[in-house]
C-alpha atoms as a PDB file:
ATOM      1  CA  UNK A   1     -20.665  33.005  -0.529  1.00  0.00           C
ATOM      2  CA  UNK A   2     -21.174  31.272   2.883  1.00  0.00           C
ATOM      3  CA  UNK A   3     -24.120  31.232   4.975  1.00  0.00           C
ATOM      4  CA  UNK A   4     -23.858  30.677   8.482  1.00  0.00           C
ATOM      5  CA  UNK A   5     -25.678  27.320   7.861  1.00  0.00           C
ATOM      6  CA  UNK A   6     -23.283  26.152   5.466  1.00  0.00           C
ATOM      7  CA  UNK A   7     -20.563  26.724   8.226  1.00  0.00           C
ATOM      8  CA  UNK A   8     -22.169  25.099  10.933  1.00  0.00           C
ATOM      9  CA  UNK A   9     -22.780  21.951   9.024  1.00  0.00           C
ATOM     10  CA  UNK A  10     -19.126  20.854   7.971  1.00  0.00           C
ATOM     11  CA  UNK A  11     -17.901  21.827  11.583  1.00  0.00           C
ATOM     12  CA  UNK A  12     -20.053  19.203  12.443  1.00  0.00           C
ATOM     13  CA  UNK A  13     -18.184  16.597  10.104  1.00  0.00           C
ATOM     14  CA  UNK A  14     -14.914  14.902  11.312  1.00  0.00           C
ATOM     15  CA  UNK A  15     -11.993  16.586   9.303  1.00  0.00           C
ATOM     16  CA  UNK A  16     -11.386  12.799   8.251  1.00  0.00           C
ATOM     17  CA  UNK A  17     -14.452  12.333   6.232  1.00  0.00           C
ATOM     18  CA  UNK A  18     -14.485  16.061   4.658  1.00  0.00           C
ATOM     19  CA  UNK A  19     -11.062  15.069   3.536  1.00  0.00           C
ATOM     20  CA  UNK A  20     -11.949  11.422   2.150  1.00  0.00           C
ATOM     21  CA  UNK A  21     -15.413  12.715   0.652  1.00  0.00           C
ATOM     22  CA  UNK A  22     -13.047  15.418  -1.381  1.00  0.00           C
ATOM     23  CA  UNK A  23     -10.486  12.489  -2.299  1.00  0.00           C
ATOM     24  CA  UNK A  24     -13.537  10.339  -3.609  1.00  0.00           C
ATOM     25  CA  UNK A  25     -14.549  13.271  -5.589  1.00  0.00           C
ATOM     26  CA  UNK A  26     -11.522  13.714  -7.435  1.00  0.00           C
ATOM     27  CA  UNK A  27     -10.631  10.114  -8.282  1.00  0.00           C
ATOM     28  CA  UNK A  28     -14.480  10.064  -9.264  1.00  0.00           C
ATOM     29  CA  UNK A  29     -13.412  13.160 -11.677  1.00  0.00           C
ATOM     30  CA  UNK A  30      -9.986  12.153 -13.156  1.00  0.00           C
ATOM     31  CA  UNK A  31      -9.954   8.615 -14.863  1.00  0.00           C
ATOM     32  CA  UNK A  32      -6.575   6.754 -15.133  1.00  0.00           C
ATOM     33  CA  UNK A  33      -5.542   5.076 -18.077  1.00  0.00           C
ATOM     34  CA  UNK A  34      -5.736   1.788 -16.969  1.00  0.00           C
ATOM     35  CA  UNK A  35      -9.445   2.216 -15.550  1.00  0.00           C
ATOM     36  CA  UNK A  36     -10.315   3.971 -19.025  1.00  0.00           C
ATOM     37  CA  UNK A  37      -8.582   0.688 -20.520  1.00  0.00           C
ATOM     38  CA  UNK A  38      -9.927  -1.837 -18.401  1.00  0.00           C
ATOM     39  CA  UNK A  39     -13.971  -0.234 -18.731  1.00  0.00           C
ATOM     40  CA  UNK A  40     -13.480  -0.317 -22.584  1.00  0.00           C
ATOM     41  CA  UNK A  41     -12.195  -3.390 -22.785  1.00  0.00           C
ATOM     42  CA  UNK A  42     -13.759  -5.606 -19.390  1.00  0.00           C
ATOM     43  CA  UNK A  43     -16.150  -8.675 -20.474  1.00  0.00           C
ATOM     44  CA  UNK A  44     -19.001  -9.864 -17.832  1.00  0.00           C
ATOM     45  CA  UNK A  45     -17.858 -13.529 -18.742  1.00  0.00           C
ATOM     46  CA  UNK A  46     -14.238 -14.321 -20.362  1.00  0.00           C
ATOM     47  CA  UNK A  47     -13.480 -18.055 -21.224  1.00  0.00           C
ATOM     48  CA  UNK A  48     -10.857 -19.750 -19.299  1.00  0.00           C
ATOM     49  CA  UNK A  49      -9.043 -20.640 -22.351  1.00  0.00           C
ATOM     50  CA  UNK A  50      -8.684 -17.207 -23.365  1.00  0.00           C
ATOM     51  CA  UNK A  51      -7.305 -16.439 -20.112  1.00  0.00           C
ATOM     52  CA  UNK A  52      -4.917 -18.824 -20.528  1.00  0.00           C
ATOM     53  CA  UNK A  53      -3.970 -17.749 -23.470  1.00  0.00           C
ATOM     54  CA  UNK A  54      -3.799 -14.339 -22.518  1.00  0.00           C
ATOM     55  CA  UNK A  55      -1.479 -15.309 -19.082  1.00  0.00           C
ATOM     56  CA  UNK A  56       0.956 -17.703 -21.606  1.00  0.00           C
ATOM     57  CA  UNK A  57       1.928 -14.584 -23.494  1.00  0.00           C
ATOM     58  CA  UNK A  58       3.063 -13.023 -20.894  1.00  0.00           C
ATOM     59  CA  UNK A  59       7.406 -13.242 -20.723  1.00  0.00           C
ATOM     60  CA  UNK A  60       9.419 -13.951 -17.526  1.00  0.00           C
ATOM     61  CA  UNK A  61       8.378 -15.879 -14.125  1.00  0.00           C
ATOM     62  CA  UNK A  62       6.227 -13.935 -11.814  1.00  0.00           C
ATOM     63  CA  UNK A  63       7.455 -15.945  -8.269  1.00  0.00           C
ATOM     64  CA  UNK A  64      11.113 -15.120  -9.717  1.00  0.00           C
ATOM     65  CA  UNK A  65      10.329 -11.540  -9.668  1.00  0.00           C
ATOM     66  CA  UNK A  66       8.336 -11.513  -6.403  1.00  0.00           C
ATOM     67  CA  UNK A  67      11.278 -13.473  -4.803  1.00  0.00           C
ATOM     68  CA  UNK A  68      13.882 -10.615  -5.799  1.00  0.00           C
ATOM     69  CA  UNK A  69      11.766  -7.825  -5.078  1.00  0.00           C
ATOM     70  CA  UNK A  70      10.937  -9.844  -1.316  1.00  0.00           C
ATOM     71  CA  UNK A  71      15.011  -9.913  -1.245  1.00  0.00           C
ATOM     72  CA  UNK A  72      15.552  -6.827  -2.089  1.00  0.00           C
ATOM     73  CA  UNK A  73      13.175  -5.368   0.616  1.00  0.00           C
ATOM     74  CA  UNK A  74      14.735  -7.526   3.235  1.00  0.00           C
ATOM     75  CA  UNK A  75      18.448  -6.380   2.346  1.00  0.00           C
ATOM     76  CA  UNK A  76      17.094  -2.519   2.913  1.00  0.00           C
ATOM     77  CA  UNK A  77      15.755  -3.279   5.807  1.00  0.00           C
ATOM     78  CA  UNK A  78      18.593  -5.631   7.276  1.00  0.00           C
ATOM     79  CA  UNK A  79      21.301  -2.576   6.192  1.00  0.00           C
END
């Protein structure tokens, strides 16, 4: 049930903030995986060696990939 107060106060809001306010709530709601993964798992202070260790794991070159997807983009947009 509305009031006549209730109304007169979100007129008075720009429709851009009503809408980001409501966005904010929802992401605030629903948790993704990867944030539910990264709060269990996230250290104040992680050693540099594990990071390294960590990155080395990881298959494939990263500048490879970022060239083909950067030549990939520039073929759709040439065509």
């Amino acid at each position: 049930m509305k009031s006549e107060f209730d109304t007169t106060v979100v007129e008075n809001i720009p429709q851009g903030i009503i809408k980001a306010t409501i966005q904010l709530a929802v992401i605030k709601a629903k948790k993704s995986p990867l944030i539910e993964y990264m709060q269990k798992n996230i250290k104040r202070e992680v050693d540099i060696n594990e990071v390294r260790s960590r990155l080395a794991k990881i298959s494939g070159s990263l500048s490879q990939e970022i060239i083909e997807g950067r030549a990939e983009r520039t073929y759709a947009v040439n065509k």
